[in-house]
N, C-alpha and C. Protein backbone atom coordinates (compact mmCIF):
# COMPACT_ATOMS: atom_id res chain seq x y z
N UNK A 1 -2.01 -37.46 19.54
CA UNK A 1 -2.18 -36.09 19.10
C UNK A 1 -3.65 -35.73 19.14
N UNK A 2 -4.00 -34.78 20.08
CA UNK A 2 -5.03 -34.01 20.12
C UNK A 2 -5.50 -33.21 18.82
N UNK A 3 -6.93 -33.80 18.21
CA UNK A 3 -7.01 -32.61 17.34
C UNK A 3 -8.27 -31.75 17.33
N UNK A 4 -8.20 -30.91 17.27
CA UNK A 4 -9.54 -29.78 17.46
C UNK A 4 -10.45 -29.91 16.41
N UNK A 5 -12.07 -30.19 16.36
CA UNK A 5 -12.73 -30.20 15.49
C UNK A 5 -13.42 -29.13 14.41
N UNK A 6 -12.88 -27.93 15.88
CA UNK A 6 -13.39 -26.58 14.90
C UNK A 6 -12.52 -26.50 13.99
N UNK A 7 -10.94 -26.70 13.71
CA UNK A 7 -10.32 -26.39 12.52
C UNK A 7 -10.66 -27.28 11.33
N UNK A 8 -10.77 -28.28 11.29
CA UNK A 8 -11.33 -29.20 10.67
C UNK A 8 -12.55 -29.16 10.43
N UNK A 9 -13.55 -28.55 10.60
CA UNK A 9 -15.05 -28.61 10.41
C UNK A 9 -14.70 -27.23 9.50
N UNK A 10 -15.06 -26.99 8.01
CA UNK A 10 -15.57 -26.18 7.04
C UNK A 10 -16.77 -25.52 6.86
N UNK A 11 -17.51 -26.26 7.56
CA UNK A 11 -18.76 -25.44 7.97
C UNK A 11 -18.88 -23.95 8.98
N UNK A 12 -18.16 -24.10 9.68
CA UNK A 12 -18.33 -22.20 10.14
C UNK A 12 -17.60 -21.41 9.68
N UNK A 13 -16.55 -21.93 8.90
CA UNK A 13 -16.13 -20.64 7.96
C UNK A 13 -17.25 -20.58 7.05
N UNK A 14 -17.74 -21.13 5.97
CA UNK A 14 -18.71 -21.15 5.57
C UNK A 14 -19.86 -20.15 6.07
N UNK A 15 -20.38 -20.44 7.54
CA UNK A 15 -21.37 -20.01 8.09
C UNK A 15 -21.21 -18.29 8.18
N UNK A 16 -19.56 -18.50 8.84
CA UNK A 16 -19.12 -17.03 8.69
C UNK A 16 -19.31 -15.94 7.60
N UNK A 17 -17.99 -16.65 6.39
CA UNK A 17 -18.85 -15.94 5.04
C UNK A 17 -20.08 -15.55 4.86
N UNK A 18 -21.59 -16.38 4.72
CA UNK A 18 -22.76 -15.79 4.55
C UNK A 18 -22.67 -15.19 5.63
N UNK A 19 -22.54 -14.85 6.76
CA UNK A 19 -23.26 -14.19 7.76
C UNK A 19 -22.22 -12.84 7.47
N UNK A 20 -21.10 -12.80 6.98
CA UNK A 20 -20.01 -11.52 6.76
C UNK A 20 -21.17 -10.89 5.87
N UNK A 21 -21.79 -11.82 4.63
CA UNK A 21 -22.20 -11.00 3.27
C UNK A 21 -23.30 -10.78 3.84
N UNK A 22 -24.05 -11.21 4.35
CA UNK A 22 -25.33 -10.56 4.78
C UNK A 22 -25.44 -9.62 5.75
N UNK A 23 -24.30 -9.15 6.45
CA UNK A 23 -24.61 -8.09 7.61
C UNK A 23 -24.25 -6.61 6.53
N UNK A 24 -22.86 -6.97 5.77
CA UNK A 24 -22.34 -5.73 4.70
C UNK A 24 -23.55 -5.34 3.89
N UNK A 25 -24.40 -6.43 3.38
CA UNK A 25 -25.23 -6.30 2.48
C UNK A 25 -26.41 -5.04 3.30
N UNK A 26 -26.21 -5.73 4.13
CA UNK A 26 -27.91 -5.01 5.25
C UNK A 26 -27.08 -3.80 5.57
N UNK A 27 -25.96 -3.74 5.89
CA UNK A 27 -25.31 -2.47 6.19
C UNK A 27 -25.46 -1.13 4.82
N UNK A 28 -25.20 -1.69 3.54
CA UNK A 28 -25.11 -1.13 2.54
C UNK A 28 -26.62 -0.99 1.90
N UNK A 29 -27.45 -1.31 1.87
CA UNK A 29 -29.32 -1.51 1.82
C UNK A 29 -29.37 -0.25 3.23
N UNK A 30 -29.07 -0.27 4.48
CA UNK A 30 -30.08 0.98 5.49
C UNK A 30 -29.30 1.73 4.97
N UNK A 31 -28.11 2.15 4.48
CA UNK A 31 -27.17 3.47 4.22
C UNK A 31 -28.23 4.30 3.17
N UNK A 32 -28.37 3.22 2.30
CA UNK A 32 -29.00 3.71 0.77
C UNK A 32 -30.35 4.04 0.97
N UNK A 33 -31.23 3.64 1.97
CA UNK A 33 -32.78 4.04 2.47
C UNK A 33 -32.48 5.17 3.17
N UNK A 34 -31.75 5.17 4.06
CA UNK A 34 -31.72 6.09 5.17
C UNK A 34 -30.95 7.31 5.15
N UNK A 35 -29.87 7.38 3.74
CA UNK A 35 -29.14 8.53 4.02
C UNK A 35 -29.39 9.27 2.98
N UNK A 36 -29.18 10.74 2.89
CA UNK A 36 -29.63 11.51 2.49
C UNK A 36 -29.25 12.13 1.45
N UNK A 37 -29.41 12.81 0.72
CA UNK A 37 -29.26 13.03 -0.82
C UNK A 37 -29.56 14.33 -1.25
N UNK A 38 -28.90 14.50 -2.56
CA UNK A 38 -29.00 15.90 -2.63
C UNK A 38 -28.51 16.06 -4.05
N UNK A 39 -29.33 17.14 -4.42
CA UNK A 39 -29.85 17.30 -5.99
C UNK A 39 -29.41 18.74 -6.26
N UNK A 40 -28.42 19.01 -7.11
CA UNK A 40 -28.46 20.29 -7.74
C UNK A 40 -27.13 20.61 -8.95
N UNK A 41 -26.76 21.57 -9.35
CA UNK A 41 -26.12 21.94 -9.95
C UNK A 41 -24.71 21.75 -9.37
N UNK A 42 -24.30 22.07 -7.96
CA UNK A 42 -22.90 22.43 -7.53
C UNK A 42 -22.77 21.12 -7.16
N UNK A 43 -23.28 20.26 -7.46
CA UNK A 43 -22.98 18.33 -6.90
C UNK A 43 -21.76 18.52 -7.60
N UNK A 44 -21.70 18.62 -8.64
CA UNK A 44 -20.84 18.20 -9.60
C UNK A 44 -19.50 18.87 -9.68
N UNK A 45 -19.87 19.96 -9.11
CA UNK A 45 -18.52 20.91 -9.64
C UNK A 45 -17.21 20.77 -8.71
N UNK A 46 -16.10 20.56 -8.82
CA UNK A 46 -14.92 19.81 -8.14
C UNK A 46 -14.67 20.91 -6.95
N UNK A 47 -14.24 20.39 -6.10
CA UNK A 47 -14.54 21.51 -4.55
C UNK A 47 -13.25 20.99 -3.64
N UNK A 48 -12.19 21.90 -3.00
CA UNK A 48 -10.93 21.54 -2.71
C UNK A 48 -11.07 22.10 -1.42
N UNK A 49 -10.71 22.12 -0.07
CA UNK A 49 -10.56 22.61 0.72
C UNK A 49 -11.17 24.29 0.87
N UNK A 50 -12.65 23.72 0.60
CA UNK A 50 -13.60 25.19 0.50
C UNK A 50 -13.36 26.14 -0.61
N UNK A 51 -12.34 25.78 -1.41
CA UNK A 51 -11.84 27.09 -2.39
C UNK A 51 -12.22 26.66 -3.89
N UNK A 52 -12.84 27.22 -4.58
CA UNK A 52 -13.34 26.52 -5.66
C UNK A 52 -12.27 26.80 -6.61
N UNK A 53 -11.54 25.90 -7.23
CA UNK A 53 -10.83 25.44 -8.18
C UNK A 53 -10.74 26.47 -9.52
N UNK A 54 -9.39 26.79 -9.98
CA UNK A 54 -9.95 27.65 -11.15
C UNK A 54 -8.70 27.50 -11.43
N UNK A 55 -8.43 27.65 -13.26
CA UNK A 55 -7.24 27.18 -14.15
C UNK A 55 -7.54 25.23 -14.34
N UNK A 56 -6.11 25.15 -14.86
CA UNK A 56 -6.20 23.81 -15.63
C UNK A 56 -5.86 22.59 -14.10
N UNK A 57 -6.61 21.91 -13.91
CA UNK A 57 -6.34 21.15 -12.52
C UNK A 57 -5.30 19.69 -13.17
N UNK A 58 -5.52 19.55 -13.94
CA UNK A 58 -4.67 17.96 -15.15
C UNK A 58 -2.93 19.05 -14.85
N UNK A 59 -2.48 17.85 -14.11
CA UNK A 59 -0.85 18.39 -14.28
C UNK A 59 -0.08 17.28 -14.21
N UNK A 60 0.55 17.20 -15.52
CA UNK A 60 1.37 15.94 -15.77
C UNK A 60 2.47 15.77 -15.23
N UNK A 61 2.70 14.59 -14.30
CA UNK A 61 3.46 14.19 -13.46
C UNK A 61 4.51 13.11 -13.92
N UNK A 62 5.80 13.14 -13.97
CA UNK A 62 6.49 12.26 -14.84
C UNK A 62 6.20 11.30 -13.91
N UNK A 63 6.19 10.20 -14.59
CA UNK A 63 6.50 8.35 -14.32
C UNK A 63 7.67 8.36 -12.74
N UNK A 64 8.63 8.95 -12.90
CA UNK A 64 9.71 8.98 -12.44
C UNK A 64 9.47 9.36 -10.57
N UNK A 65 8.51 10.07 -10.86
CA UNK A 65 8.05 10.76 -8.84
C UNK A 65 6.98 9.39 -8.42
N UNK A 66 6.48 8.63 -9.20
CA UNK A 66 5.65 7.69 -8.59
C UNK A 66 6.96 6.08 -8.28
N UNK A 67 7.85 6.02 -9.24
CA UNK A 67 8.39 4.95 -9.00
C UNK A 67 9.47 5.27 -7.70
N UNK A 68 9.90 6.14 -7.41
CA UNK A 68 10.84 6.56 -6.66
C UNK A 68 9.84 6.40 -4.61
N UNK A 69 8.33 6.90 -5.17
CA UNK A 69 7.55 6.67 -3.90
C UNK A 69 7.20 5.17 -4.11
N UNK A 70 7.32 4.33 -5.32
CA UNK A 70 7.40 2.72 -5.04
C UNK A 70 8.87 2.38 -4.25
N UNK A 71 9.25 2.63 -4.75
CA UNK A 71 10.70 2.06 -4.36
C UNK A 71 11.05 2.49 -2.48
N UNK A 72 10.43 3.61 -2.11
CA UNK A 72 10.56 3.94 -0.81
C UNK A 72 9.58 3.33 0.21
N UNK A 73 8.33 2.94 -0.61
CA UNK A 73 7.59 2.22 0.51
C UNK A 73 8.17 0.87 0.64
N UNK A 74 8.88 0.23 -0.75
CA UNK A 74 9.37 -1.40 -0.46
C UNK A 74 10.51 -1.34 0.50
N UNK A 75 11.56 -0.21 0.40
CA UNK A 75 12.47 -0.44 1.44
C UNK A 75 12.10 0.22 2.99
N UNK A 76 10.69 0.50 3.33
CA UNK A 76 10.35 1.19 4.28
C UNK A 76 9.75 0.18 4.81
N UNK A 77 8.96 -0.85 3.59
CA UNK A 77 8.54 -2.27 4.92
C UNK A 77 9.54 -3.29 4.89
N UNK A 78 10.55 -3.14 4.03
CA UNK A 78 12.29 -4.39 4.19
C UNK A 78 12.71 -3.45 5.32
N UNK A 79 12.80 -2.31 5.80
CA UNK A 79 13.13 -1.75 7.05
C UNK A 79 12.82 -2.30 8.15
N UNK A 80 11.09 -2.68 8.41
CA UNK A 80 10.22 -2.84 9.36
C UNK A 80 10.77 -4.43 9.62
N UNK A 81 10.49 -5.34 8.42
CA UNK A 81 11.02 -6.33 8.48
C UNK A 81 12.36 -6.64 9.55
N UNK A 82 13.88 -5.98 9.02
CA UNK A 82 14.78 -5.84 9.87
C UNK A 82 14.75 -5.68 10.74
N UNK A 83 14.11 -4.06 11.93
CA UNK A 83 14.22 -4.07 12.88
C UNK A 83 13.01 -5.65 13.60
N UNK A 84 12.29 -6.27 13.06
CA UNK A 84 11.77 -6.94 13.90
C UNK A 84 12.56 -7.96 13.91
N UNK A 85 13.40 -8.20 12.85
CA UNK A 85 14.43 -9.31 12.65
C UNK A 85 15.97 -9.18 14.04
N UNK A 86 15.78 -7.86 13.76
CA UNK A 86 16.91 -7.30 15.41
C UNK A 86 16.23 -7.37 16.65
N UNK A 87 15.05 -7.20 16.77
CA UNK A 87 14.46 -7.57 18.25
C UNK A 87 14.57 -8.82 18.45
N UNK A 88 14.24 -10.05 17.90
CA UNK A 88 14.17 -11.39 18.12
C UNK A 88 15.58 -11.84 17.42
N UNK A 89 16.84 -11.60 17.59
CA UNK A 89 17.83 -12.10 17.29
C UNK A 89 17.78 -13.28 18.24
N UNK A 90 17.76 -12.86 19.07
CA UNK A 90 18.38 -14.18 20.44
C UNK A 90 18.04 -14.87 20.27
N UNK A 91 16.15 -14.96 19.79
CA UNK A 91 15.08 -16.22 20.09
C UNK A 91 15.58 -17.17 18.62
N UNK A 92 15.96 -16.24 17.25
CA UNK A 92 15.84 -17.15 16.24
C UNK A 92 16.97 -18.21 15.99
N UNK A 93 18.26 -17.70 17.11
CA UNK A 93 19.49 -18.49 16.92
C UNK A 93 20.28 -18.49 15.29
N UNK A 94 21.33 -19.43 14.71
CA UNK A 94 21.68 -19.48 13.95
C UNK A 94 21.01 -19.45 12.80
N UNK A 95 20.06 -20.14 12.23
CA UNK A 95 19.19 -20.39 11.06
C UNK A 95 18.87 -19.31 10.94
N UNK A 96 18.11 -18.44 11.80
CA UNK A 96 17.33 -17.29 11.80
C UNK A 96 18.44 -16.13 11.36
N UNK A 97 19.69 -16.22 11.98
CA UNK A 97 20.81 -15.25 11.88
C UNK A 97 20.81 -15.12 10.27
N UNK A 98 21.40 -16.61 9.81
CA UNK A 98 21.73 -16.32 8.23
C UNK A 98 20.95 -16.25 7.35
N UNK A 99 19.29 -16.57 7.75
CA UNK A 99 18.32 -16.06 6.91
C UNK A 99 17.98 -14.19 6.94
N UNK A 100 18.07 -13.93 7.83
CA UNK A 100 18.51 -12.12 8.31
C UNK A 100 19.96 -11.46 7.51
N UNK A 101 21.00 -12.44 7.20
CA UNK A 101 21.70 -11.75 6.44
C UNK A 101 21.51 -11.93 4.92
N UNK A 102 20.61 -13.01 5.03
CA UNK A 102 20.49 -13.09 3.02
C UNK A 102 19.88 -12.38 2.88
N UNK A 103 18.63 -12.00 3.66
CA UNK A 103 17.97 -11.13 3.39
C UNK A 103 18.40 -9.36 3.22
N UNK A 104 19.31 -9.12 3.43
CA UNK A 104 19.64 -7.90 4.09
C UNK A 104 20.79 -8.15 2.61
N UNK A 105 21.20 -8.70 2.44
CA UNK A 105 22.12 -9.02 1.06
C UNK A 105 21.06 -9.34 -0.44
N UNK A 106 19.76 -9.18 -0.05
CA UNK A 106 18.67 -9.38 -1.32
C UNK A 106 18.32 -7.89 -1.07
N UNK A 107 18.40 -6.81 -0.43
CA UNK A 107 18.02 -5.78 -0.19
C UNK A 107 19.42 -5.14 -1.28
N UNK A 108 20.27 -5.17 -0.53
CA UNK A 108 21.26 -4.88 -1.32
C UNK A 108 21.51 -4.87 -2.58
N UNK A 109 21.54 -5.99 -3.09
CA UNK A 109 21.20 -6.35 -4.74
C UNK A 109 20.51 -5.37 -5.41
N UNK A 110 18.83 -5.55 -4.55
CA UNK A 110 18.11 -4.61 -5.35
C UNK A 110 18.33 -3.33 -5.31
N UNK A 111 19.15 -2.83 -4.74
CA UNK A 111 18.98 -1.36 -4.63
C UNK A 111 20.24 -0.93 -5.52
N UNK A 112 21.38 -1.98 -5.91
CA UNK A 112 22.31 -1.94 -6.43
C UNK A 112 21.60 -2.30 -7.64
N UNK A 113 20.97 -2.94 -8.09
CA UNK A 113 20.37 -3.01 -9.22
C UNK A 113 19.59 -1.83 -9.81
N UNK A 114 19.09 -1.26 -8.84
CA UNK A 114 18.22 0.40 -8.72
C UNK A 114 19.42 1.18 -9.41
N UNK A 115 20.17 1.22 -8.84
CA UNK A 115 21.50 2.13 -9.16
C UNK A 115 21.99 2.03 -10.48
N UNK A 116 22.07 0.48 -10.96
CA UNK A 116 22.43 0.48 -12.34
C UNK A 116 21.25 0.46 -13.09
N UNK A 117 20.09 0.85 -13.25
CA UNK A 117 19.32 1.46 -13.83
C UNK A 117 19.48 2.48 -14.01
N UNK A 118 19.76 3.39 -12.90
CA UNK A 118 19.44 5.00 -13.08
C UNK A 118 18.26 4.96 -12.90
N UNK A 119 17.58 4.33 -11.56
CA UNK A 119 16.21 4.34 -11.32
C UNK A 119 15.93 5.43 -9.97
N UNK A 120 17.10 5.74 -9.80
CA UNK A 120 17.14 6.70 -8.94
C UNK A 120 17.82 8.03 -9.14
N UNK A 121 18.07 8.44 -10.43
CA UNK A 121 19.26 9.30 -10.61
C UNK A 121 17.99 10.93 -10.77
N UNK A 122 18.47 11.87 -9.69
CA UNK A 122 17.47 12.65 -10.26
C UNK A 122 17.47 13.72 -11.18
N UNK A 123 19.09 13.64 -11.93
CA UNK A 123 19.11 14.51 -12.76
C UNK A 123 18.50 14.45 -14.47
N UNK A 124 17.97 13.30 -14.17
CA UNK A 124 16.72 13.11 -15.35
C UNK A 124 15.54 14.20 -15.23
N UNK A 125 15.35 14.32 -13.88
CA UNK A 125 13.94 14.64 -13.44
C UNK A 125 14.24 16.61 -13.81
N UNK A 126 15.93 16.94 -13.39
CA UNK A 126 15.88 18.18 -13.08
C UNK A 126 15.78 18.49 -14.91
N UNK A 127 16.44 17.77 -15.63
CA UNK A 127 16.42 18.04 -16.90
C UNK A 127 15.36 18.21 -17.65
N UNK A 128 14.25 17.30 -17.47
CA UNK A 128 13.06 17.62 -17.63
C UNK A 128 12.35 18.40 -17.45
N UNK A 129 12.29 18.81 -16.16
CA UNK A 129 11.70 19.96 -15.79
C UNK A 129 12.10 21.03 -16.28
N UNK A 130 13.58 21.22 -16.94
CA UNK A 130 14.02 22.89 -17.08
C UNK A 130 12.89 23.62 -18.48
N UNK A 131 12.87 22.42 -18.73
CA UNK A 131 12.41 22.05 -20.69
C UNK A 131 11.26 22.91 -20.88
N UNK A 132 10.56 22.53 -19.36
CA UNK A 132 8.96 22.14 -19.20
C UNK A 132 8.30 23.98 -18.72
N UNK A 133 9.29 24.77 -18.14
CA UNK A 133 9.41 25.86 -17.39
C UNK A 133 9.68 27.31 -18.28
């Protein structure tokens, strides 16, 4: 068995690291000499697509619209997962097959588990809102 010395030698990752932190470092040092700056009153004041902001900008957002965009990005990369799991069917053979259906049966679960929460039900959300209006 052939073995390669660069994987085994710890020293140029090493070398790498300092040389990563010292180029970011020098990158972040000319930004801060060289770029330009600016002093006044309207620095501060919150600025939206050219239109300056007016009324109360704080708008309370139930819990409920952020977990629902969790829950859609996890089954949006268990999606990605699958279809790459359907392109390489052929290559992974049997093992690969029934690890593709447990998986696809752990998807299931959870979303059936979602369900008996009421982690998805949105007539919480409409109820809330009527309250709020």
């Amino acid at each position: 068995m052939i073995k390669n010395n660069i994987i085994f030698n710890y020293w140029y990752f090493i070398i790498f690291q300092i040389t990563a932190i010292i180029i970011s470092s020098f990158m972040i040092l000319i930004s801060f000499f060289l770029g330009g700056r600016s002093y006044g009153l309207d620095k501060h004041l919150p600025f939206e697509s050219g239109a300056d902001s007016f009324g109360d900008s704080k708008i309370k957002i139930h819990i409920h619209f952020y977990l629902i965009a969790i829950f859609f990005i996890i089954f949006d990369i268990e999606s990605l997962y699958l279809y790459l799991w359907s392109v390489s069917i052929k290559s992974i053979q049997s093992a690969g097959f029934i690890e593709g259906v447990l998986f696809i049966l752990n998807i299931l679960i959870s979303l059936f588990y979602l369900f008996k929460l009421k982690a998805l039900d949105w007539q919480f959300i409409k109820h809330t809102n009527k309250n709020k209006i």
